[in-house]
PDB file of N, CA and C in Angstrom:
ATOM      1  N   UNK A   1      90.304  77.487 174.852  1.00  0.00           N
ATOM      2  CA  UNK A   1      89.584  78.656 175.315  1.00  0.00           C
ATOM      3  C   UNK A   1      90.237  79.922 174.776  1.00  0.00           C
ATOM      4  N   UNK A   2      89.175  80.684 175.047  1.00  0.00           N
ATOM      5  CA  UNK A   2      89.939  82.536 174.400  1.00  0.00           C
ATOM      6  C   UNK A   2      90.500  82.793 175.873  1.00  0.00           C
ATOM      7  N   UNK A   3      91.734  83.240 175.458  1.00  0.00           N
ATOM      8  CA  UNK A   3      92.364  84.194 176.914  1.00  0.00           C
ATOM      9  C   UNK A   3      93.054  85.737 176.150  1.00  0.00           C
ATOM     10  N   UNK A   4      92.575  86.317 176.790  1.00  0.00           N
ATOM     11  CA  UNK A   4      92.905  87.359 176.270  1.00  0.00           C
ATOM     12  C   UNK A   4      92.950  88.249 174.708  1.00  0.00           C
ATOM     13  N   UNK A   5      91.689  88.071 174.035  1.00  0.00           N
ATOM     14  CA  UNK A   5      91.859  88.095 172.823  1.00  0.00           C
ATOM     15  C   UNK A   5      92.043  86.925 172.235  1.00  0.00           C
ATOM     16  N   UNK A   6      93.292  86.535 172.465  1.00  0.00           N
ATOM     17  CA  UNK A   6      94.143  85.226 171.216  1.00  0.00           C
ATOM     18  C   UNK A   6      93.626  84.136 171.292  1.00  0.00           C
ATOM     19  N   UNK A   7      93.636  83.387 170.083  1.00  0.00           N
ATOM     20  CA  UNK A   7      92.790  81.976 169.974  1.00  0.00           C
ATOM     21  C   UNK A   7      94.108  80.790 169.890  1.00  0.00           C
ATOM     22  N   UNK A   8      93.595  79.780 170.515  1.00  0.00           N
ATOM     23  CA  UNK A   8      95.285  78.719 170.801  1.00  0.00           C
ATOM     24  C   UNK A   8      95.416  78.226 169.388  1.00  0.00           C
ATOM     25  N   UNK A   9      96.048  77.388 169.317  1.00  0.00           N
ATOM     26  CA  UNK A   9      96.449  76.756 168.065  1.00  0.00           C
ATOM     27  C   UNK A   9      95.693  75.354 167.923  1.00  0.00           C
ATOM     28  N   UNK A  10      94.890  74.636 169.218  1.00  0.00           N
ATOM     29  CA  UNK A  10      93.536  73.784 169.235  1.00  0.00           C
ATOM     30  C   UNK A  10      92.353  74.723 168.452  1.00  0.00           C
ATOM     31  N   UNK A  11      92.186  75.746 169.302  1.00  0.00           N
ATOM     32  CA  UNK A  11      90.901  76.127 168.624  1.00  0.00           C
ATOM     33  C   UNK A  11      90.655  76.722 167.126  1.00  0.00           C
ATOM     34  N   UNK A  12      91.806  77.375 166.836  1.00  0.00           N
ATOM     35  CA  UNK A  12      91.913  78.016 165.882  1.00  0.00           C
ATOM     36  C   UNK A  12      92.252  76.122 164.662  1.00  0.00           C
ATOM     37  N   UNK A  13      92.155  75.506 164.720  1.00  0.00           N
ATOM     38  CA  UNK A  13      91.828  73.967 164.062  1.00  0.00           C
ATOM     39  C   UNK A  13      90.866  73.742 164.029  1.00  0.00           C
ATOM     40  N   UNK A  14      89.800  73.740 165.366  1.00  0.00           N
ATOM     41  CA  UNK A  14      88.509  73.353 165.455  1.00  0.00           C
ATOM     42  C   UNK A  14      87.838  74.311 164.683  1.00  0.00           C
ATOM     43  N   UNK A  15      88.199  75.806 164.337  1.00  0.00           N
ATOM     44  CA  UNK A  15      87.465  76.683 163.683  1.00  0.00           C
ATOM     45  C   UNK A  15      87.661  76.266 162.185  1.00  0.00           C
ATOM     46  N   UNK A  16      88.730  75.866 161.988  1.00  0.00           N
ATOM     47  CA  UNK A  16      88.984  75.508 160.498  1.00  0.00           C
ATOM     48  C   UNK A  16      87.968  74.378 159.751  1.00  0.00           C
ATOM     49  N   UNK A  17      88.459  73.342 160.640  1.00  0.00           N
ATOM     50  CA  UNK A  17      87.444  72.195 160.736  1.00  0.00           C
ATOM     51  C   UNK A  17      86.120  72.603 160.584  1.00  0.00           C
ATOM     52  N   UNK A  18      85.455  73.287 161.484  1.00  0.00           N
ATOM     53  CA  UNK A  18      83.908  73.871 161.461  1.00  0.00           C
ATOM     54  C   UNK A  18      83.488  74.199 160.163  1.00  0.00           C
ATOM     55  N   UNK A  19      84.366  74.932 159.959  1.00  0.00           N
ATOM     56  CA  UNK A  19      84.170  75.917 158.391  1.00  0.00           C
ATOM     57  C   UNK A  19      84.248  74.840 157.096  1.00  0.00           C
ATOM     58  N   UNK A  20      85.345  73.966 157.342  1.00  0.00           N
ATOM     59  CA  UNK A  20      85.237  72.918 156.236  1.00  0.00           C
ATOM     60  C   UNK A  20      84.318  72.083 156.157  1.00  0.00           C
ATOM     61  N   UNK A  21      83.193  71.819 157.332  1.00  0.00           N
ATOM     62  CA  UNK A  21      82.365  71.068 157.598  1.00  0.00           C
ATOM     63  C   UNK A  21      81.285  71.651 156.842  1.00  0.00           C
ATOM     64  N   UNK A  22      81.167  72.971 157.202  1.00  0.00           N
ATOM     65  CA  UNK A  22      80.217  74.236 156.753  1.00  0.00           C
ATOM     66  C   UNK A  22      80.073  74.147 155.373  1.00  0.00           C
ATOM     67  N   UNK A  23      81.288  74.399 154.662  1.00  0.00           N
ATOM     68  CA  UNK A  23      81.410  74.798 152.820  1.00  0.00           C
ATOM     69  C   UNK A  23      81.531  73.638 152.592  1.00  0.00           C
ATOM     70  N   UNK A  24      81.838  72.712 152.515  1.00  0.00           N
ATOM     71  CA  UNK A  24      82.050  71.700 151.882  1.00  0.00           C
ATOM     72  C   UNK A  24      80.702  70.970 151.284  1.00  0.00           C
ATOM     73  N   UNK A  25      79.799  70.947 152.566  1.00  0.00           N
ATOM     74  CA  UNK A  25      78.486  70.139 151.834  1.00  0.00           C
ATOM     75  C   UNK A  25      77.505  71.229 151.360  1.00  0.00           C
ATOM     76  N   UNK A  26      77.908  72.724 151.568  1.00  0.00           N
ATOM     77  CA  UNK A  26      76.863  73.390 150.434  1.00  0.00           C
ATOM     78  C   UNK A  26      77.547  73.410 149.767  1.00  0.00           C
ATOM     79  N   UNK A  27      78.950  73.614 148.828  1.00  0.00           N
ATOM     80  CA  UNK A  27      79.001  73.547 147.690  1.00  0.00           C
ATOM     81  C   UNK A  27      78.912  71.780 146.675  1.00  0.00           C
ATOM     82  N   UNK A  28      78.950  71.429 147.264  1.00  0.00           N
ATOM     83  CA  UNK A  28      78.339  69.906 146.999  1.00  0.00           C
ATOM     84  C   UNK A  28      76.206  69.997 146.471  1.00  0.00           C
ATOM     85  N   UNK A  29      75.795  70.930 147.565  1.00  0.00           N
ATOM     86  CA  UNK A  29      74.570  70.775 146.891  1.00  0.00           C
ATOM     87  C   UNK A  29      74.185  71.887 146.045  1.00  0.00           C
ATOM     88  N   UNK A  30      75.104  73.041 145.835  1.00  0.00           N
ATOM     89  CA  UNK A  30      74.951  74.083 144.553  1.00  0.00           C
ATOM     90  C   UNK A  30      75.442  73.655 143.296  1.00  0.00           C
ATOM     91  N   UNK A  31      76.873  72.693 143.513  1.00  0.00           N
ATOM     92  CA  UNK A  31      77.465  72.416 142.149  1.00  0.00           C
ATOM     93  C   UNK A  31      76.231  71.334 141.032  1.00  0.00           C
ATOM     94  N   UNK A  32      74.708  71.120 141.775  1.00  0.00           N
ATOM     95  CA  UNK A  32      74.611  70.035 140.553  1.00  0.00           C
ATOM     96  C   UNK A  32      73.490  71.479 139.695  1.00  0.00           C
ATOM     97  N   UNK A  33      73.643  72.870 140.325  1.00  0.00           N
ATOM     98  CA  UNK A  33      73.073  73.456 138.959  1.00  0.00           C
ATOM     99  C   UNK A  33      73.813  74.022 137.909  1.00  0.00           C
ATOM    100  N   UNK A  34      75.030  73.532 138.212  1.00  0.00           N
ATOM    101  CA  UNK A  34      76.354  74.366 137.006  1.00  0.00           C
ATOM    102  C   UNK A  34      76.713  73.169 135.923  1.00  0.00           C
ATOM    103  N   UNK A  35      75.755  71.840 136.519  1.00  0.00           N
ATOM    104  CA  UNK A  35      75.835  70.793 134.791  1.00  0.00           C
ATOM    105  C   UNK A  35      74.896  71.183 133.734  1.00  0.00           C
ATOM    106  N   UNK A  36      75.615  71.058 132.147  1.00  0.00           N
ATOM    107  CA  UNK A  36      74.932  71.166 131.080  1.00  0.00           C
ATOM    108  C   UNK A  36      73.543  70.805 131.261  1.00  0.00           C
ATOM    109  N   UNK A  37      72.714  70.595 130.666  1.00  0.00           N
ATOM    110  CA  UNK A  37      71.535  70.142 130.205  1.00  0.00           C
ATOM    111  C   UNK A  37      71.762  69.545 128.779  1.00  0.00           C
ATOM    112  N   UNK A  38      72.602  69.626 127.923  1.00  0.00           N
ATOM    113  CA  UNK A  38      72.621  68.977 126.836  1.00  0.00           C
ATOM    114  C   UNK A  38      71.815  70.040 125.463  1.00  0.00           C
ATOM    115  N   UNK A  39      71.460  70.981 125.459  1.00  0.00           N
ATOM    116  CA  UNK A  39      70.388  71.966 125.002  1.00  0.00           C
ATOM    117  C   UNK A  39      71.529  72.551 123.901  1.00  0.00           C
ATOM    118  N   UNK A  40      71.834  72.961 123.005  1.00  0.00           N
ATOM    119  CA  UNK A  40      72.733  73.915 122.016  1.00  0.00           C
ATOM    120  C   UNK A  40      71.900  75.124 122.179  1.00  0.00           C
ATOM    121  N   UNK A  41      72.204  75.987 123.006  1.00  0.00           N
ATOM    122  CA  UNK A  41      71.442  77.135 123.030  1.00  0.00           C
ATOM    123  C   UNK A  41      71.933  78.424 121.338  1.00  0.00           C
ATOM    124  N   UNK A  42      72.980  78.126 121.193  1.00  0.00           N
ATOM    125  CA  UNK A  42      73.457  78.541 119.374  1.00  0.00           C
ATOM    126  C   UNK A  42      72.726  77.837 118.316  1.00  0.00           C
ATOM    127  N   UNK A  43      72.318  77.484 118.597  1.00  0.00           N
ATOM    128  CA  UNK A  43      71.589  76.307 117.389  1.00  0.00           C
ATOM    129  C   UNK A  43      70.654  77.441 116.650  1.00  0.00           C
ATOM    130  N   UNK A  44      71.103  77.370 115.195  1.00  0.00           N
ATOM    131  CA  UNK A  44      70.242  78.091 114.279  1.00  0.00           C
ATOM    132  C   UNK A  44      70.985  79.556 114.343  1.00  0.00           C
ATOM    133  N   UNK A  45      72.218  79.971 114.732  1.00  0.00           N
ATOM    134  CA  UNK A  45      72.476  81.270 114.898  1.00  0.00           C
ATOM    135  C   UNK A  45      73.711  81.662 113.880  1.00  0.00           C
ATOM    136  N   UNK A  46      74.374  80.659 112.895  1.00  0.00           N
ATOM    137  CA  UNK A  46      75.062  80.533 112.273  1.00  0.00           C
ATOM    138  C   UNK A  46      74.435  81.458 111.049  1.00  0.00           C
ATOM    139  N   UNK A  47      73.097  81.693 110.523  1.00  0.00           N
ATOM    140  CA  UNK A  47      72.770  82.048 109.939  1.00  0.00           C
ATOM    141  C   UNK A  47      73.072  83.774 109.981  1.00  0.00           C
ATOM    142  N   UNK A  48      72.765  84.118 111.213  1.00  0.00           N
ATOM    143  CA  UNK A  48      72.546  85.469 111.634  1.00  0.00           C
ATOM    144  C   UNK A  48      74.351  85.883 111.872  1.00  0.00           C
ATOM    145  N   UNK A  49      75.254  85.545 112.407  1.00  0.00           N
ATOM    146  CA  UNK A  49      76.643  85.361 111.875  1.00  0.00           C
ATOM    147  C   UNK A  49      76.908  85.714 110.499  1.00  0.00           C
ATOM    148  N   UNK A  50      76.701  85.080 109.854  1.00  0.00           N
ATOM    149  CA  UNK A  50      77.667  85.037 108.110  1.00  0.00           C
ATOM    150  C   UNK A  50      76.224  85.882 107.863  1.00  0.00           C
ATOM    151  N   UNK A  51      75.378  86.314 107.745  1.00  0.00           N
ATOM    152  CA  UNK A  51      74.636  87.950 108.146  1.00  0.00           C
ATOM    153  C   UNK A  51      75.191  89.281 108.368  1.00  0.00           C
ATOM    154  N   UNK A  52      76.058  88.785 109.122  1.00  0.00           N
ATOM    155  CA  UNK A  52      76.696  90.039 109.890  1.00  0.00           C
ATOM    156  C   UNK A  52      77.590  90.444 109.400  1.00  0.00           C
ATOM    157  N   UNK A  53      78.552  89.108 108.960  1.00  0.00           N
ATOM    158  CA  UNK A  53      79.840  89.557 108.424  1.00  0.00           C
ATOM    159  C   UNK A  53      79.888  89.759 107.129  1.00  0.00           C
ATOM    160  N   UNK A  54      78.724  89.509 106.252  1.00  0.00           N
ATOM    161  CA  UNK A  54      78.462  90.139 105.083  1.00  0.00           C
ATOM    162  C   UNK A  54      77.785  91.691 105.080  1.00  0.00           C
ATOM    163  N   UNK A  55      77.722  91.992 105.795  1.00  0.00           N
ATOM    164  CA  UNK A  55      76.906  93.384 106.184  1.00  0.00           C
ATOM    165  C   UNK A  55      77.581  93.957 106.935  1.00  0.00           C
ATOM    166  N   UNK A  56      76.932  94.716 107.767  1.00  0.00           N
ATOM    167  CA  UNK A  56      77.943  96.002 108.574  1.00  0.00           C
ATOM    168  C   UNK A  56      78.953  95.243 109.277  1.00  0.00           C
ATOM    169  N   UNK A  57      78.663  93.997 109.624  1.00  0.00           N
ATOM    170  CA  UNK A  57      80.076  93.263 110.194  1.00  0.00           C
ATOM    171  C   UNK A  57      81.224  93.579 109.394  1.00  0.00           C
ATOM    172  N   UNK A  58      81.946  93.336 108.749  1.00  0.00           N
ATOM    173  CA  UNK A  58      82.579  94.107 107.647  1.00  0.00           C
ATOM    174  C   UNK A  58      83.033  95.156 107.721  1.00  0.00           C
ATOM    175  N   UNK A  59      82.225  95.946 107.499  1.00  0.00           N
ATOM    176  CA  UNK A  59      82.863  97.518 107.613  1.00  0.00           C
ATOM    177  C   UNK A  59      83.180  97.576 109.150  1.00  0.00           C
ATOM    178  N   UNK A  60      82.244  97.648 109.857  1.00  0.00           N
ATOM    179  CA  UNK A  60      82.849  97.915 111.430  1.00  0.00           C
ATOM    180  C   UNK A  60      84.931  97.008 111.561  1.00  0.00           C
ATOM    181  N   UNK A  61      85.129  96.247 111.344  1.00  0.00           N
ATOM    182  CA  UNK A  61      85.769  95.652 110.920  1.00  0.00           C
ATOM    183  C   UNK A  61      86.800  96.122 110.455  1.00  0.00           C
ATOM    184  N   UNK A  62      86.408  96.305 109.044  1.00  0.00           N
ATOM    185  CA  UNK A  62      87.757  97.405 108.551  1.00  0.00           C
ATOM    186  C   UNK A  62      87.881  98.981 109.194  1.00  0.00           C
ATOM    187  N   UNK A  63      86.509  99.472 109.923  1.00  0.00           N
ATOM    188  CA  UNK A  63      87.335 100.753 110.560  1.00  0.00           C
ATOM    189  C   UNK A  63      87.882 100.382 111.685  1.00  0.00           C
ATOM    190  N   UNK A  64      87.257  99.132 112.646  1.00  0.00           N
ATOM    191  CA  UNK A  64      88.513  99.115 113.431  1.00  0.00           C
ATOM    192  C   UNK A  64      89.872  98.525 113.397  1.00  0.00           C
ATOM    193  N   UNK A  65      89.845  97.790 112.266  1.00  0.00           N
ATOM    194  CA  UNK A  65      91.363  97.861 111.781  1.00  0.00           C
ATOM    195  C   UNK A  65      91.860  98.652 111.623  1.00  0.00           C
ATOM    196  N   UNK A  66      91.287  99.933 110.992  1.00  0.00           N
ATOM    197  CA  UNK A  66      92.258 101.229 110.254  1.00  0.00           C
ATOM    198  C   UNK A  66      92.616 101.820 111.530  1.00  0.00           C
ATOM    199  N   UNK A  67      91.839 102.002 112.709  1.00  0.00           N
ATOM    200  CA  UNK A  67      91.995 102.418 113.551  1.00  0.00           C
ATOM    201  C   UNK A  67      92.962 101.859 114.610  1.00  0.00           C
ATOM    202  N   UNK A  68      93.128 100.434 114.674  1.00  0.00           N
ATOM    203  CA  UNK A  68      94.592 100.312 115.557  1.00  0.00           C
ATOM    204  C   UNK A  68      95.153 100.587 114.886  1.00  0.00           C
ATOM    205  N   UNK A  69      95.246 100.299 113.242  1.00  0.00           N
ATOM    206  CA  UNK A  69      96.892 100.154 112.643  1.00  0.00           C
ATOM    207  C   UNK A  69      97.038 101.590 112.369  1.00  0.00           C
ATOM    208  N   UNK A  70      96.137 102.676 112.617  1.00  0.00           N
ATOM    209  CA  UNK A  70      96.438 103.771 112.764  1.00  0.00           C
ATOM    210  C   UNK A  70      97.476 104.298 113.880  1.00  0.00           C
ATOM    211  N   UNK A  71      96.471 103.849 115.094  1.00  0.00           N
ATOM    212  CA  UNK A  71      96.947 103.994 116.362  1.00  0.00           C
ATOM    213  C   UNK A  71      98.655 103.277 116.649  1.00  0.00           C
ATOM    214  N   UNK A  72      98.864 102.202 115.861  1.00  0.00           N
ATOM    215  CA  UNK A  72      99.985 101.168 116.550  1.00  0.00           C
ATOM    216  C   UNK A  72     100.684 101.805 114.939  1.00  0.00           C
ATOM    217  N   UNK A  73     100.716 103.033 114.468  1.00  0.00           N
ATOM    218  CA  UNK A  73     101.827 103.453 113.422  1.00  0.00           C
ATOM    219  C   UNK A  73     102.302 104.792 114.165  1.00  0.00           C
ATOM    220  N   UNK A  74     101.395 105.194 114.966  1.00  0.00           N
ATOM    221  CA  UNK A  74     101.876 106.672 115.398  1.00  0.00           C
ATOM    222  C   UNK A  74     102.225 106.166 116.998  1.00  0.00           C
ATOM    223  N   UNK A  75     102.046 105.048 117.404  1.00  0.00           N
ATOM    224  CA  UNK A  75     102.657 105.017 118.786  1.00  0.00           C
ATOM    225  C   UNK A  75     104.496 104.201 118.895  1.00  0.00           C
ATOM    226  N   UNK A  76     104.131 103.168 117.382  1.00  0.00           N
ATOM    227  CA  UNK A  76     105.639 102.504 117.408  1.00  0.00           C
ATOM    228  C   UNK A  76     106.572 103.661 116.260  1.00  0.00           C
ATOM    229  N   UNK A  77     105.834 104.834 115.199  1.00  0.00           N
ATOM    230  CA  UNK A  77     106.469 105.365 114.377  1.00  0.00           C
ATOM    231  C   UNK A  77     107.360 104.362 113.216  1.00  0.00           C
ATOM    232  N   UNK A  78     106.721 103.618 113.246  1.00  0.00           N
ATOM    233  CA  UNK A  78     107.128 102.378 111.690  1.00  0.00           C
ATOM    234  C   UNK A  78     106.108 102.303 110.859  1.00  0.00           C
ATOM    235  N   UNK A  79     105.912 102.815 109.638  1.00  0.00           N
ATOM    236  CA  UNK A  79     104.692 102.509 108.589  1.00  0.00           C
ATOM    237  C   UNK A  79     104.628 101.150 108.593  1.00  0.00           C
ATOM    238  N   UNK A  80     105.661 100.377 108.800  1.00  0.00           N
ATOM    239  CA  UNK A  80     105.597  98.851 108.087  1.00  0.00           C
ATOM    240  C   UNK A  80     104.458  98.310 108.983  1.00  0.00           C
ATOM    241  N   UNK A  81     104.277  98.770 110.157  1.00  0.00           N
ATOM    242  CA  UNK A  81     103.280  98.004 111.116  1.00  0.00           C
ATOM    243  C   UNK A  81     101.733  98.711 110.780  1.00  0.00           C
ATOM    244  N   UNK A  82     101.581  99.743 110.117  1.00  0.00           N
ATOM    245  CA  UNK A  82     100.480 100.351 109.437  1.00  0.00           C
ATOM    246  C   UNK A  82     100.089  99.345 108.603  1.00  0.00           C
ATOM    247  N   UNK A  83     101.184  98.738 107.655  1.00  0.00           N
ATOM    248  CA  UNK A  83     101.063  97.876 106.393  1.00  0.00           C
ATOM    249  C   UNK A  83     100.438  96.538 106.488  1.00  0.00           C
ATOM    250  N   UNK A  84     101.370  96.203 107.968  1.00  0.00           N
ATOM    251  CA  UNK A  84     101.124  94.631 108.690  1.00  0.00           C
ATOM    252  C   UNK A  84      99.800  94.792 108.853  1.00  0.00           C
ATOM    253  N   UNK A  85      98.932  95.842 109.742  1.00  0.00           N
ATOM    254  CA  UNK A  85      98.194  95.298 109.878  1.00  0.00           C
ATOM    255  C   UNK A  85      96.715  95.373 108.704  1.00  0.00           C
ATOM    256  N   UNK A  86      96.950  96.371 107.869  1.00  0.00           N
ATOM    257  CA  UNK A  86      96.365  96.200 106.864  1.00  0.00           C
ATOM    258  C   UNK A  86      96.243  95.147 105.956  1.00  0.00           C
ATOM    259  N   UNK A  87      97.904  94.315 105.926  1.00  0.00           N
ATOM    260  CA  UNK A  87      97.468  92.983 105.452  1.00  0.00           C
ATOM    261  C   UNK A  87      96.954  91.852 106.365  1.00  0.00           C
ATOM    262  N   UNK A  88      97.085  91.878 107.239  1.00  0.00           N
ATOM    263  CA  UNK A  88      96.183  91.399 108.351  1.00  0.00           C
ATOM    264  C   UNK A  88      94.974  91.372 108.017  1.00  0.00           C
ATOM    265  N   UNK A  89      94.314  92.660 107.470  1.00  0.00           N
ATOM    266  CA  UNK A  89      92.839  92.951 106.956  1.00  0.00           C
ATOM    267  C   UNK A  89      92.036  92.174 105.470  1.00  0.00           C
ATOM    268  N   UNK A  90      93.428  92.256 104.927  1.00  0.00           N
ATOM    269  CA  UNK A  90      93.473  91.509 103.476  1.00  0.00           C
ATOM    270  C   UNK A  90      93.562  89.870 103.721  1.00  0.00           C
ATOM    271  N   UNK A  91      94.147  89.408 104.607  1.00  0.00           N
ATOM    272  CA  UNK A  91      94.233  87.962 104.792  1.00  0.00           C
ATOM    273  C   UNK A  91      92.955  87.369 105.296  1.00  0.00           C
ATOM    274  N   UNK A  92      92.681  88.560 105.831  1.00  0.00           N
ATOM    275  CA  UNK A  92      91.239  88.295 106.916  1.00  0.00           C
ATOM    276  C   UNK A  92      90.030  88.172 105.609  1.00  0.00           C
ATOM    277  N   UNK A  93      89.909  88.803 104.783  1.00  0.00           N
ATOM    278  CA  UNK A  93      88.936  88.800 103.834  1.00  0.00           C
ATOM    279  C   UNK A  93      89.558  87.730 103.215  1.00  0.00           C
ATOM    280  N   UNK A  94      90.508  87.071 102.423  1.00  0.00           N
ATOM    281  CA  UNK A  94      90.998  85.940 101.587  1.00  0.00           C
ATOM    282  C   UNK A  94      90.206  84.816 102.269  1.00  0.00           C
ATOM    283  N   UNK A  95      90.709  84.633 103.768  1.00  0.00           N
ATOM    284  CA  UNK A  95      89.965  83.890 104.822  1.00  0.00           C
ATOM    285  C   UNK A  95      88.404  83.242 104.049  1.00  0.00           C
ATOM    286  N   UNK A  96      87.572  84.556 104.379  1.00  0.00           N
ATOM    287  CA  UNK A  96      85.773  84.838 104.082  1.00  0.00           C
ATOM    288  C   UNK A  96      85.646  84.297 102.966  1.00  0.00           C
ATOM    289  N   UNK A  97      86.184  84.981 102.103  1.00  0.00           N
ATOM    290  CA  UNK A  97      86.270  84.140 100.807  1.00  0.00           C
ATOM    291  C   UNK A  97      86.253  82.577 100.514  1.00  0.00           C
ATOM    292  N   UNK A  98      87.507  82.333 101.159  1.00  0.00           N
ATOM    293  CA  UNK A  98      87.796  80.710 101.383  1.00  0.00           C
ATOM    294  C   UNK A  98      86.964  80.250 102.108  1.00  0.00           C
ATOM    295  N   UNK A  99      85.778  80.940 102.956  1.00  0.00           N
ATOM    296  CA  UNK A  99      85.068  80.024 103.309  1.00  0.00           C
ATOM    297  C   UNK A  99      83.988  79.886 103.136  1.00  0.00           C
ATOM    298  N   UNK A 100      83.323  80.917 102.121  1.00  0.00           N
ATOM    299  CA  UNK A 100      82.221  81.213 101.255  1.00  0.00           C
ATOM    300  C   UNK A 100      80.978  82.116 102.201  1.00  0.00           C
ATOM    301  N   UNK A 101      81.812  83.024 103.345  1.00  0.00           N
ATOM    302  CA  UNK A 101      81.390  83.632 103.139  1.00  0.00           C
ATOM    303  C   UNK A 101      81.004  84.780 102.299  1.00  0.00           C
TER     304      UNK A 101
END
């Protein structure tokens, strides 16, 4: 019983219990809409990809490279990390290459 406000250490179990009784079998009957269907919803989008990255994908790309390794030369004050990540940029295109894009 409640006496005074406070709940005993029986009831405050039976409340636990209740509640586990409660959640337990609805999430049992929500979890069967979070399985696959088996569907490749990407299918056919590979095209529109290597699209992109031959086109403005690319440039967007190299300005936001220029732009951290801008940012991460004037916040650490080392050119070499300007350099890093510019070859970062260069490896990244060798990459495209190698893979015909």
């Amino acid at each position: 019983m409640i006496k005074q406000g406070r709940i005993n250490h029986k009831e405050k179990r039976k409340l636990k219990n209740m509640i586990k009784l409660l959640v337990i079998p609805g999430l049992l009957l929500t979890c069967a809409h979070v399985f696959a269907e088996g569907t490749d919803l990407l299918a056919g989008t590979e095209a529109d990809l290597v699209a992109v990255i031959k086109g403005t994908g690319k440039t967007y790309l190299y300005v936001a490279e220029l732009i951290v390794a801008s940012f991460l030369a004037v916040k650490t004050r080392n050119p070499g990390v300007f350099l890093g990540v510019l070859g970062l940029a260069a490896g990244f295109n060798i990459l495209l290459k190698m893979a015909g894009v």
